[in-house]
N, C-alpha and C. Protein backbone atom coordinates (compact mmCIF):
# COMPACT_ATOMS: atom_id res chain seq x y z
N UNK A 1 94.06 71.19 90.89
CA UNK A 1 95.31 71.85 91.16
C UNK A 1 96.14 71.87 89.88
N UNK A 2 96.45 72.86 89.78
CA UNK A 2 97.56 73.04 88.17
C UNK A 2 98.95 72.41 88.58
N UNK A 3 98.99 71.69 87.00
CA UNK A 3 100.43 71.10 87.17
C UNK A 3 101.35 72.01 87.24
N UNK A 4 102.23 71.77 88.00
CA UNK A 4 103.74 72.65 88.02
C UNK A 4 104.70 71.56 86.72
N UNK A 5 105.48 72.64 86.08
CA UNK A 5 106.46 72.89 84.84
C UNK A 5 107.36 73.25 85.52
N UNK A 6 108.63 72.62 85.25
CA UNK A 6 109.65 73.27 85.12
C UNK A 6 110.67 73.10 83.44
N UNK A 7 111.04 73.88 84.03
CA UNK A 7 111.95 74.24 82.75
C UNK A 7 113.26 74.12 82.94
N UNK A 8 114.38 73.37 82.95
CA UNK A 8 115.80 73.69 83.34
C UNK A 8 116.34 74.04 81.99
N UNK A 9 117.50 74.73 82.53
CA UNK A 9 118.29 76.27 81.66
C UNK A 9 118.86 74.92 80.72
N UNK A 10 119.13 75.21 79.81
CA UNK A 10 119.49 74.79 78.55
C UNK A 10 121.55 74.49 78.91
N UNK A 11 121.65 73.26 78.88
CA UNK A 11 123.21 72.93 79.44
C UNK A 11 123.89 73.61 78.51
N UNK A 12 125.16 74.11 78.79
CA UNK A 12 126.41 74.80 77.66
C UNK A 12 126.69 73.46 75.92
N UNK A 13 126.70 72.60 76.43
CA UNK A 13 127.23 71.39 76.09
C UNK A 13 128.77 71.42 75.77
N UNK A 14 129.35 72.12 76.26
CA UNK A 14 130.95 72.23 76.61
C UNK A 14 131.01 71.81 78.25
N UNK A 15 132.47 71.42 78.46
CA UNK A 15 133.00 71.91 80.08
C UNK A 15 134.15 72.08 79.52
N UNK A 16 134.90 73.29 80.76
CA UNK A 16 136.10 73.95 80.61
C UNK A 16 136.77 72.84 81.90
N UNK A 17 138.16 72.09 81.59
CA UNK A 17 139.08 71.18 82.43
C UNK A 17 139.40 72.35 83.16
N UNK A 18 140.08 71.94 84.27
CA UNK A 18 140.87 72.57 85.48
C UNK A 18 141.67 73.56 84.58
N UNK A 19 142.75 73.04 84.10
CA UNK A 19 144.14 74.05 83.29
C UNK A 19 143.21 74.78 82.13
N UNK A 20 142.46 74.47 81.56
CA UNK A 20 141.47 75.61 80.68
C UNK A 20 140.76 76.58 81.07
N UNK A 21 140.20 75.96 82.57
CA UNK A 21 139.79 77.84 83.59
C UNK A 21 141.19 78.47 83.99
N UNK A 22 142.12 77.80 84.21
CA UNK A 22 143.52 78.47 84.58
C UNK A 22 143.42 79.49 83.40
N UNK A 23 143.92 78.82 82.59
CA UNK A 23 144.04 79.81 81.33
C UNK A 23 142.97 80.99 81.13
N UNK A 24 141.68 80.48 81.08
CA UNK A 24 140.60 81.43 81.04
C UNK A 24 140.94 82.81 81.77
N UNK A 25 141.55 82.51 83.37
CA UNK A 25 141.69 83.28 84.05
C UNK A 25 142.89 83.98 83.29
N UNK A 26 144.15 83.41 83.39
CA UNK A 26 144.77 83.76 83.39
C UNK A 26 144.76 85.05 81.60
N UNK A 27 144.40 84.71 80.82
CA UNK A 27 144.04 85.60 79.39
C UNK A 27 143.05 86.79 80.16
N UNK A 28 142.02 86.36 80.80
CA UNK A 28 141.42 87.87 81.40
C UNK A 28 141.97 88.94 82.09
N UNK A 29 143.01 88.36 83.16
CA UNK A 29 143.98 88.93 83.86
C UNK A 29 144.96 89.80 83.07
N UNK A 30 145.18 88.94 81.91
CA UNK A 30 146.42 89.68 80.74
C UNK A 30 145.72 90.91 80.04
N UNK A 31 144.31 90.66 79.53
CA UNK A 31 143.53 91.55 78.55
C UNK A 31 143.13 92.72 79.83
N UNK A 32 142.67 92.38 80.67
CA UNK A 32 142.06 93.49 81.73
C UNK A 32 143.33 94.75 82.21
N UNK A 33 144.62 94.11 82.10
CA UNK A 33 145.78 94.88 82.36
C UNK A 33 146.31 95.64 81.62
N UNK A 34 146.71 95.05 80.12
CA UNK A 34 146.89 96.02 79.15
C UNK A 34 145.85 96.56 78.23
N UNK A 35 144.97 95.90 78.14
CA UNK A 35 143.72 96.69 77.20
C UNK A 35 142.73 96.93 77.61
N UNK A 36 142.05 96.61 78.87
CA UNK A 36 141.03 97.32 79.73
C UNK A 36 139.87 96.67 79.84
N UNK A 37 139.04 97.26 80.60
CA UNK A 37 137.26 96.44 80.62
C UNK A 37 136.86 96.53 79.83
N UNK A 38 136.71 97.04 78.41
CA UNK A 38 136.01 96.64 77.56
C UNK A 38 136.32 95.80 76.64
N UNK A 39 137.62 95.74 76.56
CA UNK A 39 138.22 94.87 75.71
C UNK A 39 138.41 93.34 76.28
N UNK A 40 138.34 93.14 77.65
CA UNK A 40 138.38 91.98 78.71
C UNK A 40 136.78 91.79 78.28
N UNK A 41 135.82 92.25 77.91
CA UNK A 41 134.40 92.25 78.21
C UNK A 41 134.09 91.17 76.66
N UNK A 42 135.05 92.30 75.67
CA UNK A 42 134.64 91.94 74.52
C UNK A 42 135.56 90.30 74.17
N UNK A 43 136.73 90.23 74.53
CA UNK A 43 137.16 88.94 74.28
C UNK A 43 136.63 88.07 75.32
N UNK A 44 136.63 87.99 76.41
CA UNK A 44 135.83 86.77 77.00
C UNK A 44 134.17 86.74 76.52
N UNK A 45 133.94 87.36 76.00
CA UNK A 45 132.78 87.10 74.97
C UNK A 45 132.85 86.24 73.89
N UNK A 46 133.55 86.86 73.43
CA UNK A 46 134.34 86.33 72.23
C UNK A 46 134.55 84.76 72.19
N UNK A 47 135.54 84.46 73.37
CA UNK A 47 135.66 83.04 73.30
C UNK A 47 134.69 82.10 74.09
N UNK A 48 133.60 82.81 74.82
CA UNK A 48 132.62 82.00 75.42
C UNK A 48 131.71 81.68 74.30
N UNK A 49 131.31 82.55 73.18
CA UNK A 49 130.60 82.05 71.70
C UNK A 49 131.32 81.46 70.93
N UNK A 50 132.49 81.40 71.11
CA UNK A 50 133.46 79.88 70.49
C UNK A 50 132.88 78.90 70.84
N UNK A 51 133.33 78.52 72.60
CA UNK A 51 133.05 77.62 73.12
C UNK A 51 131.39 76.94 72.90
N UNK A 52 130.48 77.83 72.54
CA UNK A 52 129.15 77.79 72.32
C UNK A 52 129.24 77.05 71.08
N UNK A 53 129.87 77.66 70.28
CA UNK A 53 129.55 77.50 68.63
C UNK A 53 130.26 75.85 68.56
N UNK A 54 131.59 75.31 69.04
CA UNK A 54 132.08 74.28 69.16
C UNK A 54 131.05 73.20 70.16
N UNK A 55 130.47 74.13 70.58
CA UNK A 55 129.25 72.57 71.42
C UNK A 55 128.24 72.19 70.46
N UNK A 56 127.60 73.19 69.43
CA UNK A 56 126.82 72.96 69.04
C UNK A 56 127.29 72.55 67.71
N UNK A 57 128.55 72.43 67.21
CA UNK A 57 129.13 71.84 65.81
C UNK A 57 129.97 71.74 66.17
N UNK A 58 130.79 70.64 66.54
CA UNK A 58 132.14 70.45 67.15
C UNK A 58 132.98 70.10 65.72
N UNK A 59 132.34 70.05 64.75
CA UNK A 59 133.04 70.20 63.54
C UNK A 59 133.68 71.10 63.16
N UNK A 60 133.41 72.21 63.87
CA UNK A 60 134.25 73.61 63.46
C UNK A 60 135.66 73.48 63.74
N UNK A 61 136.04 72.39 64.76
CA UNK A 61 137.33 72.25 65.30
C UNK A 61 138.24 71.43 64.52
N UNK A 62 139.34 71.61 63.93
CA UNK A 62 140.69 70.80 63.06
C UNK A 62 141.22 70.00 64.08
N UNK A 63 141.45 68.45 63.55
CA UNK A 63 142.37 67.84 64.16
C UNK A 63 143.71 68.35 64.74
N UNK A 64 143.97 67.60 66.05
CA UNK A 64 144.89 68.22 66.66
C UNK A 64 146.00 66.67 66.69
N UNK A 65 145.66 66.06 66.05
CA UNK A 65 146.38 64.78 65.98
C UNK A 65 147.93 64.53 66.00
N UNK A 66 148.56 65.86 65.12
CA UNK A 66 149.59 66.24 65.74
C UNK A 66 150.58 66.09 66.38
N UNK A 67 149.57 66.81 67.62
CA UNK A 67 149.81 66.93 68.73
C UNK A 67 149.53 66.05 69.68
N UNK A 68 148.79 65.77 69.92
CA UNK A 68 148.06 64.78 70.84
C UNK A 68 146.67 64.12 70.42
N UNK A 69 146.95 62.58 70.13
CA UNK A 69 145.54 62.16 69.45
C UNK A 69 144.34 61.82 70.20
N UNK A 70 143.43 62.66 69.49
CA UNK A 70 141.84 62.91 69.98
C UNK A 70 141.54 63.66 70.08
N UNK A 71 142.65 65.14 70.11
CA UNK A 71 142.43 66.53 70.04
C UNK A 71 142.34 67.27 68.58
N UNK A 72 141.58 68.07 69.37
CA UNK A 72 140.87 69.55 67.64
C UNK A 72 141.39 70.62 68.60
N UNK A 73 141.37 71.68 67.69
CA UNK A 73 141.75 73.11 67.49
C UNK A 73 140.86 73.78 66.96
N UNK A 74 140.90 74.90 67.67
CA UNK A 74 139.63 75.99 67.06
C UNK A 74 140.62 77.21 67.47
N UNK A 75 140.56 78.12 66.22
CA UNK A 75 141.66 79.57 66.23
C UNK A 75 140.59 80.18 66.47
N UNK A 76 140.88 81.08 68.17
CA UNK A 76 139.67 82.36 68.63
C UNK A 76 140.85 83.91 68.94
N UNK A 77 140.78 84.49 68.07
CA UNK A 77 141.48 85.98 68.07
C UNK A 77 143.16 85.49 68.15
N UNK A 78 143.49 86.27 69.38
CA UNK A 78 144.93 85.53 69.48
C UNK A 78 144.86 83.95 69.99
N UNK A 79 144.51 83.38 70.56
CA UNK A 79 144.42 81.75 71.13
C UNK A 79 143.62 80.62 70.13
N UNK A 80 144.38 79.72 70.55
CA UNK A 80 143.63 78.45 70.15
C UNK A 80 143.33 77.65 70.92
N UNK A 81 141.87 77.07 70.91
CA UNK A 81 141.61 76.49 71.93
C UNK A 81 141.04 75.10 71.39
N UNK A 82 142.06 73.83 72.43
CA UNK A 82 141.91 72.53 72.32
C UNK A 82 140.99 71.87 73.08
N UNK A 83 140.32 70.63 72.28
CA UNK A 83 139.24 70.51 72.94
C UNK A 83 139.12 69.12 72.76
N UNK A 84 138.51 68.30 73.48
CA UNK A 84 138.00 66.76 72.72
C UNK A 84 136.73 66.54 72.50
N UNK A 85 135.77 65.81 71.49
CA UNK A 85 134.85 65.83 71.33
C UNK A 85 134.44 64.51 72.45
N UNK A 86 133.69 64.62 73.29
CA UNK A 86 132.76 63.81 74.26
C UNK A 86 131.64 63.65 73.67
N UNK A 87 130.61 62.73 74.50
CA UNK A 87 129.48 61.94 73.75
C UNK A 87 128.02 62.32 73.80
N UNK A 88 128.20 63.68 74.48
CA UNK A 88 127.04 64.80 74.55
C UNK A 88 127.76 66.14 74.94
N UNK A 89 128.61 66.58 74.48
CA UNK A 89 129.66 67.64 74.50
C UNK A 89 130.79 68.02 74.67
N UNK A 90 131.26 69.09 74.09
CA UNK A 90 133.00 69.30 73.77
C UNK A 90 133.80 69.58 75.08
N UNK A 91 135.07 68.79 75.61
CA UNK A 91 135.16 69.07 76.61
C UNK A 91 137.00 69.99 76.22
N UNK A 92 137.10 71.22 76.83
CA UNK A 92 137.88 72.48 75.86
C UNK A 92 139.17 71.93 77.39
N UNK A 93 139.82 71.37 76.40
CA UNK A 93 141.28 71.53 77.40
C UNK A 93 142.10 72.32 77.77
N UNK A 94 142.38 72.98 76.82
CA UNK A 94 143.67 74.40 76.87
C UNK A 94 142.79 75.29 76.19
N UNK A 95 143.50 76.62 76.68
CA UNK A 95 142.80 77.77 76.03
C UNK A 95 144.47 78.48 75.94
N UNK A 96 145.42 78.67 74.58
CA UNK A 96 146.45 78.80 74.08
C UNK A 96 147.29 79.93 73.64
N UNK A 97 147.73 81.00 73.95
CA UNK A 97 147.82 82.15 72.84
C UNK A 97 149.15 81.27 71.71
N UNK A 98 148.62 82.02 70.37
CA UNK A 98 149.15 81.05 69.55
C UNK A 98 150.50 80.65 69.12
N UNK A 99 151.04 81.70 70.12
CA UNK A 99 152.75 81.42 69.92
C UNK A 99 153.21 80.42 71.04
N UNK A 100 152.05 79.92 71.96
CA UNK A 100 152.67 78.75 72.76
C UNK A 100 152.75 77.60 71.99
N UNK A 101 153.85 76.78 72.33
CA UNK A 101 154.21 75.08 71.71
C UNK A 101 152.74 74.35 72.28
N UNK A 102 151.76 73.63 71.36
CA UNK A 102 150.83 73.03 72.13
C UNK A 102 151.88 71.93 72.31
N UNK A 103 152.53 71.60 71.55
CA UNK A 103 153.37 69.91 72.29
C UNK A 103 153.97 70.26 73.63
N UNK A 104 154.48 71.15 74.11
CA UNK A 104 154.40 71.76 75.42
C UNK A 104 153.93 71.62 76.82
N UNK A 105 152.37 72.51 76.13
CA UNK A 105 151.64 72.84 76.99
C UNK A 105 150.25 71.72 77.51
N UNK A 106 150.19 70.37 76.01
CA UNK A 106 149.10 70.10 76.39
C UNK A 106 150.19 68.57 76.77
């Protein structure tokens, strides 16, 4: 009898917190209204290969020390998105447009 393989899908190595899908949503909602489906298509693209690129080099992200210590920053189009580095992946707290106060918001 042949062995059965599986294969499981390759993890993000990010997670998006509660208030970072808020935001998620809430930036798609904004882009889909004034600039349309393709442009909603092309920036949540956009920042889902952030989020990619920050799992797989979380070095790309600047201290956010700042602001709140243990946090990085990564500038994606208009937003910046805060994140903490975890011990098998980046976990993305806020997703920002860049004229919000992060002392504020995070």
């Amino acid at each position: 009898m042949p062995r059965k393989t599986s294969i499981a899908a390759p993890k993000p190595g990010f997670i998006l917190r509660r208030r970072a899908e808020a935001d998620l949503e809430g930036i798609g909602a904004y882009t889909l209204k004034h600039w349309g489906d393709t442009k909603l298509v092309e920036y949540m693209t956009m920042l889902n290969d952030a989020f990619r690129a920050l799992a797989a080099d979380p070095k790309l992200g600047r201290s956010a020390d700042d602001v709140r210590k243990g946090y990085f920053r990564h500038h994606v189009g208009s937003h910046m998105v805060y994140f903490r580095r975890k011990k098998a992946r980046v976990e993305i707290v806020r997703i920002l447009h860049e004229k919000m106060s992060p002392a504020r918001h995070l």
